[in-house]
N, C-alpha and C. Protein backbone atom coordinates (compact mmCIF):
# COMPACT_ATOMS: atom_id res chain seq x y z
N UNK A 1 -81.27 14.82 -28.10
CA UNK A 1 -80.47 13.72 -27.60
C UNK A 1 -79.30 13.44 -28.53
N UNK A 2 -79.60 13.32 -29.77
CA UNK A 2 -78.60 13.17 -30.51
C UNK A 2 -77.25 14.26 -30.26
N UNK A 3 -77.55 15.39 -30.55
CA UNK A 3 -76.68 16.25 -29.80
C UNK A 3 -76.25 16.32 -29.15
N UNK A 4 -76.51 16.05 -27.88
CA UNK A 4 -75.90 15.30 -26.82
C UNK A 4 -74.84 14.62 -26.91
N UNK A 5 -75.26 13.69 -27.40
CA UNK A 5 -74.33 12.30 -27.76
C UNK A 5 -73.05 13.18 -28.87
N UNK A 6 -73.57 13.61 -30.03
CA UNK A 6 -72.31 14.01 -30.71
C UNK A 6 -71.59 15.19 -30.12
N UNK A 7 -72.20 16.05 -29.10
CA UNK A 7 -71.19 16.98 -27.96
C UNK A 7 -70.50 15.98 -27.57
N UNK A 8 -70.98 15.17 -26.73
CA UNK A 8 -70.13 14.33 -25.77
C UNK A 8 -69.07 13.16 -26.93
N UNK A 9 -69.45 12.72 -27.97
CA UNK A 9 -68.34 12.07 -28.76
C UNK A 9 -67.09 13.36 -29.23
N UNK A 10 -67.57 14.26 -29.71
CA UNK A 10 -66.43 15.57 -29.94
C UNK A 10 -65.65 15.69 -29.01
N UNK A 11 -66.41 15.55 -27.65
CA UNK A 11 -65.88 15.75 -26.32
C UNK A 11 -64.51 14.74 -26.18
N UNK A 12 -64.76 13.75 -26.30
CA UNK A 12 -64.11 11.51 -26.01
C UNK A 12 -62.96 11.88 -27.42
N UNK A 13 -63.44 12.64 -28.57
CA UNK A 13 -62.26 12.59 -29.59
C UNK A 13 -61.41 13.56 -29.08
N UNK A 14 -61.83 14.87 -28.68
CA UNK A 14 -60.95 16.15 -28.30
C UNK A 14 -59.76 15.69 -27.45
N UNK A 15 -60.55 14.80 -26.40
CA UNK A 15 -59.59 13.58 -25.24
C UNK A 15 -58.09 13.57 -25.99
N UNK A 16 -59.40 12.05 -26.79
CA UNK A 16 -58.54 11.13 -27.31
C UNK A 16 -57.10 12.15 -28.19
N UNK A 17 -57.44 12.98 -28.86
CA UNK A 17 -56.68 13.27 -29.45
C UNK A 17 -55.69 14.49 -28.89
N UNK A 18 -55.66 14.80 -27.73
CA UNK A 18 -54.74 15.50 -26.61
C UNK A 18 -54.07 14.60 -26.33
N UNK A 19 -54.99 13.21 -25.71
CA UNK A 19 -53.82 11.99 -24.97
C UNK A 19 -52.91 11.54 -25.97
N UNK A 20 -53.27 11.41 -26.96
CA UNK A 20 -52.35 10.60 -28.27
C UNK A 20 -51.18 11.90 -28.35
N UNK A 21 -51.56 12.76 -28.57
CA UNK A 21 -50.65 14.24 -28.79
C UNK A 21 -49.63 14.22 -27.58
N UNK A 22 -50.16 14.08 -26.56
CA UNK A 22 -49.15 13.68 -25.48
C UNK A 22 -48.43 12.55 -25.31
N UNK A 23 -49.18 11.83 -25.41
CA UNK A 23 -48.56 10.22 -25.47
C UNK A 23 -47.40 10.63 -26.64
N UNK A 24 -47.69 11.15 -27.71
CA UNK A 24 -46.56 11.14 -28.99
C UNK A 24 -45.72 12.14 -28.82
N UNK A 25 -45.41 13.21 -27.87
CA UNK A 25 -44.74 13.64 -27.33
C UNK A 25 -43.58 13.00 -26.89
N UNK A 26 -44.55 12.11 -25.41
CA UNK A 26 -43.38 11.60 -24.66
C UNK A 26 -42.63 10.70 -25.32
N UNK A 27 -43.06 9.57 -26.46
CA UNK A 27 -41.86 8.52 -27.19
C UNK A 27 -41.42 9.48 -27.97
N UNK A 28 -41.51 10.50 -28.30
CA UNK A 28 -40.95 11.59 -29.02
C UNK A 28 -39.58 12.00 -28.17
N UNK A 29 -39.69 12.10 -27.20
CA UNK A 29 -38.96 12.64 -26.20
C UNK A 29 -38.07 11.58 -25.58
N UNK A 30 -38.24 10.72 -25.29
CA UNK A 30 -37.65 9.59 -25.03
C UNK A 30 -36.53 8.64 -26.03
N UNK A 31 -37.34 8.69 -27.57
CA UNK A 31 -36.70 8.67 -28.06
C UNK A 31 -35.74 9.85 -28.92
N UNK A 32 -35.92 10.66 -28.33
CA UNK A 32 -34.57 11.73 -28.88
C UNK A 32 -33.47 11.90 -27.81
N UNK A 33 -33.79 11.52 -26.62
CA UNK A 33 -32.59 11.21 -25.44
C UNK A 33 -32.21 9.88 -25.31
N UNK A 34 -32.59 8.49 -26.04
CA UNK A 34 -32.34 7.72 -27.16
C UNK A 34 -31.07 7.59 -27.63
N UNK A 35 -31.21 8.35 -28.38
CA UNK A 35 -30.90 9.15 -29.36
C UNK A 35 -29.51 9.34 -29.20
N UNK A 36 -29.66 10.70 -28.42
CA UNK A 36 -28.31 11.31 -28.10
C UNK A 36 -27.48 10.27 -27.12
N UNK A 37 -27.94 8.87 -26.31
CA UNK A 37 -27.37 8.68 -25.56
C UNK A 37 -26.56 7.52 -26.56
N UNK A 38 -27.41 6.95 -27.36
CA UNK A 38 -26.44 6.39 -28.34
C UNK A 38 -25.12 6.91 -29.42
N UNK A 39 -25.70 8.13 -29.50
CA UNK A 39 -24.85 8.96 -29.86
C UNK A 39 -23.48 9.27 -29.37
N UNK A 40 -23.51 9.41 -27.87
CA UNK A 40 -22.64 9.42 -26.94
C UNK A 40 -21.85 8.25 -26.47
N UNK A 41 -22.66 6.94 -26.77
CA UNK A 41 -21.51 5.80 -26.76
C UNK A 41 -21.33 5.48 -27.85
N UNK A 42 -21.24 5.97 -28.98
CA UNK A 42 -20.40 5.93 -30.06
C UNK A 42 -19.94 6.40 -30.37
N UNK A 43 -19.66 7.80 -29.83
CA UNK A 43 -18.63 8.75 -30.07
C UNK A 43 -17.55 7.94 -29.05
N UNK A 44 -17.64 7.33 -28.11
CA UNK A 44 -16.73 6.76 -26.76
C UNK A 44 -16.65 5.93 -27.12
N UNK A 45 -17.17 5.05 -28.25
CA UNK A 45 -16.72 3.75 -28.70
C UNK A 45 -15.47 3.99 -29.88
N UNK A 46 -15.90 4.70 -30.75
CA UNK A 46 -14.96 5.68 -31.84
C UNK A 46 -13.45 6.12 -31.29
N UNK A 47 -13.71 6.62 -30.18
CA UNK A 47 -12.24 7.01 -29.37
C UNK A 47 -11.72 6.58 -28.60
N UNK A 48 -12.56 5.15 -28.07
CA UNK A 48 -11.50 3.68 -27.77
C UNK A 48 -11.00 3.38 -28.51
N UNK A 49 -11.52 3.29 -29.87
CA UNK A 49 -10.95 2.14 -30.69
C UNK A 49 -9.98 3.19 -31.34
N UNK A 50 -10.33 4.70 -31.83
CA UNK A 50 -8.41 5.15 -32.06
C UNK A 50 -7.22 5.32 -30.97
N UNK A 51 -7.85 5.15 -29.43
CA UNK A 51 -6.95 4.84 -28.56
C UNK A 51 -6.37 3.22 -28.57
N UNK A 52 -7.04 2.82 -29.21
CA UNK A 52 -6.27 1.19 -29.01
C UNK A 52 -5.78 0.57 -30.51
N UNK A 53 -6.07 1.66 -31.42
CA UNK A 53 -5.41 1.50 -32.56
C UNK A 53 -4.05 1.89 -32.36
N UNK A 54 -3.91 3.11 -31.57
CA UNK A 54 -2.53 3.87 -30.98
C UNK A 54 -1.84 3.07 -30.51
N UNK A 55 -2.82 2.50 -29.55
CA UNK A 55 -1.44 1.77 -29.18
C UNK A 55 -1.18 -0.01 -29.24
N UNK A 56 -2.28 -0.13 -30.80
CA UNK A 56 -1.38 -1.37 -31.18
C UNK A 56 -0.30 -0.82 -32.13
N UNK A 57 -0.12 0.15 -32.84
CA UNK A 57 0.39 0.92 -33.70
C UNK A 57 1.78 0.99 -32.70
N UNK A 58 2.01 1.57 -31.75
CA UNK A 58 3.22 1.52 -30.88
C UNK A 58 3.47 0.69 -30.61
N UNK A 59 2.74 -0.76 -30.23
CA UNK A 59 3.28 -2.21 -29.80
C UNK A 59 3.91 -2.62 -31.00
N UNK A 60 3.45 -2.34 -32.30
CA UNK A 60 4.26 -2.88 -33.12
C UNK A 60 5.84 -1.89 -33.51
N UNK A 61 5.56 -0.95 -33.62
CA UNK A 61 6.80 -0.23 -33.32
C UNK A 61 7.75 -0.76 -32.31
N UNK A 62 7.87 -0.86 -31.30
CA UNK A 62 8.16 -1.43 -30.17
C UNK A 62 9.19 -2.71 -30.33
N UNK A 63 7.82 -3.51 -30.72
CA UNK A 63 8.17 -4.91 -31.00
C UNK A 63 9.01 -4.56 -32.29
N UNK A 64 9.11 -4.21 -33.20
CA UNK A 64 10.41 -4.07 -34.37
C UNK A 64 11.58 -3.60 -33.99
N UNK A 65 11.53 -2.23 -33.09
CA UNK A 65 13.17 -2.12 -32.54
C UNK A 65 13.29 -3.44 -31.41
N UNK A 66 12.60 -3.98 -30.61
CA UNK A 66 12.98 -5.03 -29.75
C UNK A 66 13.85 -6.16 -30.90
N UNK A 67 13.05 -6.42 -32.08
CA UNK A 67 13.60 -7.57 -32.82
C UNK A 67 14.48 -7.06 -32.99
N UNK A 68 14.80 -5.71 -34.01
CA UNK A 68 15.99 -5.09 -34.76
C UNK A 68 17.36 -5.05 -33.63
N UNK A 69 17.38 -4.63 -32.46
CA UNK A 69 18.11 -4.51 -31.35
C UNK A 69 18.65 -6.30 -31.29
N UNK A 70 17.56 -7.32 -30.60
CA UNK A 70 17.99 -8.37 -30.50
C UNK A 70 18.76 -9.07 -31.89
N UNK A 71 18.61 -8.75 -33.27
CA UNK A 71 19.12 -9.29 -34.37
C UNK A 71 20.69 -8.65 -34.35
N UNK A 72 20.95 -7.11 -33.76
CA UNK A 72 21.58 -6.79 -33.88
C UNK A 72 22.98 -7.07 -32.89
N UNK A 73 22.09 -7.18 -31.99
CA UNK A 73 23.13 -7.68 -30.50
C UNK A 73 23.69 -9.40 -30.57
N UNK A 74 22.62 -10.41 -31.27
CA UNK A 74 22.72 -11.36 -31.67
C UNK A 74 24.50 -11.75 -32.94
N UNK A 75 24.26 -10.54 -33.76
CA UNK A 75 25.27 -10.23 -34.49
C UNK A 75 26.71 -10.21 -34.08
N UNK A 76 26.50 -9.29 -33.19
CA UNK A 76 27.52 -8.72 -32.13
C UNK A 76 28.40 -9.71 -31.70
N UNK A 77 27.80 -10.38 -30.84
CA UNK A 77 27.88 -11.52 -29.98
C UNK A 77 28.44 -12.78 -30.89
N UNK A 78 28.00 -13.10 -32.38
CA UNK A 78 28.32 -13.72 -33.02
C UNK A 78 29.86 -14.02 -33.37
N UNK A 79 30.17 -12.53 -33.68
CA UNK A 79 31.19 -11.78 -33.94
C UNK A 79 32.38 -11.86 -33.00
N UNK A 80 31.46 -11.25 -31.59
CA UNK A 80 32.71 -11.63 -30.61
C UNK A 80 33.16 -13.04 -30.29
N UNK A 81 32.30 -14.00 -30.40
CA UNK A 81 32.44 -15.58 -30.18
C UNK A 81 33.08 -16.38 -30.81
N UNK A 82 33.18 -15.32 -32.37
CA UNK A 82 33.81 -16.03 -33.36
C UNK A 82 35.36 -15.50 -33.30
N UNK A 83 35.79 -14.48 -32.46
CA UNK A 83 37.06 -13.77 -32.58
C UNK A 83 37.20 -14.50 -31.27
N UNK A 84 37.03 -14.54 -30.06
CA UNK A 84 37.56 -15.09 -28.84
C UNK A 84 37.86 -16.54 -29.82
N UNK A 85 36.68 -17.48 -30.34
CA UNK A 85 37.54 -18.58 -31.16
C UNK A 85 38.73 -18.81 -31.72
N UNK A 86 38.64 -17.89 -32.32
CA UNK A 86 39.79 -17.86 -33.21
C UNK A 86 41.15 -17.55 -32.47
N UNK A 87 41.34 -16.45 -31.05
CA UNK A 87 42.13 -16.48 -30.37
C UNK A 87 42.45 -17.88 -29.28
N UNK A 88 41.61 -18.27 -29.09
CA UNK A 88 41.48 -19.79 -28.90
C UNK A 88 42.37 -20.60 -29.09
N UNK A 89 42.17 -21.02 -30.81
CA UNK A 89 42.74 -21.86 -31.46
C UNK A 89 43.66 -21.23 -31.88
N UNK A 90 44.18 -20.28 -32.42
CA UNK A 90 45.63 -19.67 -32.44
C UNK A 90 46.51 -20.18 -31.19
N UNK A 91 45.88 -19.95 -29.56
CA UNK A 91 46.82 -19.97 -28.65
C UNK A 91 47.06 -21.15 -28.35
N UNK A 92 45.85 -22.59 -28.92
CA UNK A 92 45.77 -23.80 -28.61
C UNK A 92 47.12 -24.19 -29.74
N UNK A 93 47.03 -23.77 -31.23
CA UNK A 93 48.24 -24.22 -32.29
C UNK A 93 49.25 -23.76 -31.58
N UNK A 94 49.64 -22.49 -30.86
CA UNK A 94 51.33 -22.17 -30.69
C UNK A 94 51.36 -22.95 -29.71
N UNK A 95 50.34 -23.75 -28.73
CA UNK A 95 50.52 -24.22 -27.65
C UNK A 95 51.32 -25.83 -28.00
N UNK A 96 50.35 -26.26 -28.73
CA UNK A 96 50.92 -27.52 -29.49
C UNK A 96 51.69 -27.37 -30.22
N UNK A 97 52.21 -26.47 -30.75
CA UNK A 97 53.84 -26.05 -31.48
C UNK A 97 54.76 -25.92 -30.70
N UNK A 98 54.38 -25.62 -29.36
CA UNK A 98 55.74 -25.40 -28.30
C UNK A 98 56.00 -26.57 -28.02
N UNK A 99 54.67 -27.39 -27.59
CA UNK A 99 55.21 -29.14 -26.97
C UNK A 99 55.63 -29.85 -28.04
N UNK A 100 55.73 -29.68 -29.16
CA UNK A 100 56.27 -30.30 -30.34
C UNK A 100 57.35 -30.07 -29.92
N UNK A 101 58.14 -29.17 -29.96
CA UNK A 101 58.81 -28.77 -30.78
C UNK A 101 59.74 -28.99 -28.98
N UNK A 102 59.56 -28.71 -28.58
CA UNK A 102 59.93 -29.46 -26.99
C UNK A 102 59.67 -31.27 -26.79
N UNK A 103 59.27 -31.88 -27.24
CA UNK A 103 59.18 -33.35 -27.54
C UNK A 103 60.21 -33.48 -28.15
């Protein structure tokens, strides 16, 4: 009888220790596709973020010739506003030099 019993416990461990072997398989397996799938959104997270480094990197480019252009056109404009002035008041003095001088 005893024999019995320790066949049949050899038997319940042989089980046990196939199911565990399998069982540790499959989180074995599960977690190595896991794994790789995290792997895979961080490689796609990695090459968003140097795609959107790109192109804050160009927005700021961008935005510096936009300023440099507007500082420059700003200039311009300064320039011309200040010369139409000045033709201005030149034509406003000979204007009031003529009615003088006609008074």
């Amino acid at each position: 009888r005893l024999r019995e019993v320790q066949s049949s416990n050899e038997d319940t461990v042989a089980k046990l220790e196939s199911s565990i072997t399998e069982h540790a398989a499959k989180h074995e397996s599960e977690l190595s596709e896991l794994a790789d799938s995290h792997a895979e959104a961080v490689s796609r997270h990695e090459e968003e973020a140097r795609r959107v480094e790109a192109l804050v990197k160009e927005s700021k480019q961008l935005l510096k010739q936009a300023e440099d252009s507007f500082e420059e056109k700003t200039k311009t404009l300064a320039l011309e506003h200040e010369a139409r002035l000045r033709e201005v008041q030149s034509s406003n003095e000979d204007t009031v030099a003529k009615l003088e001088s006609s008074i």
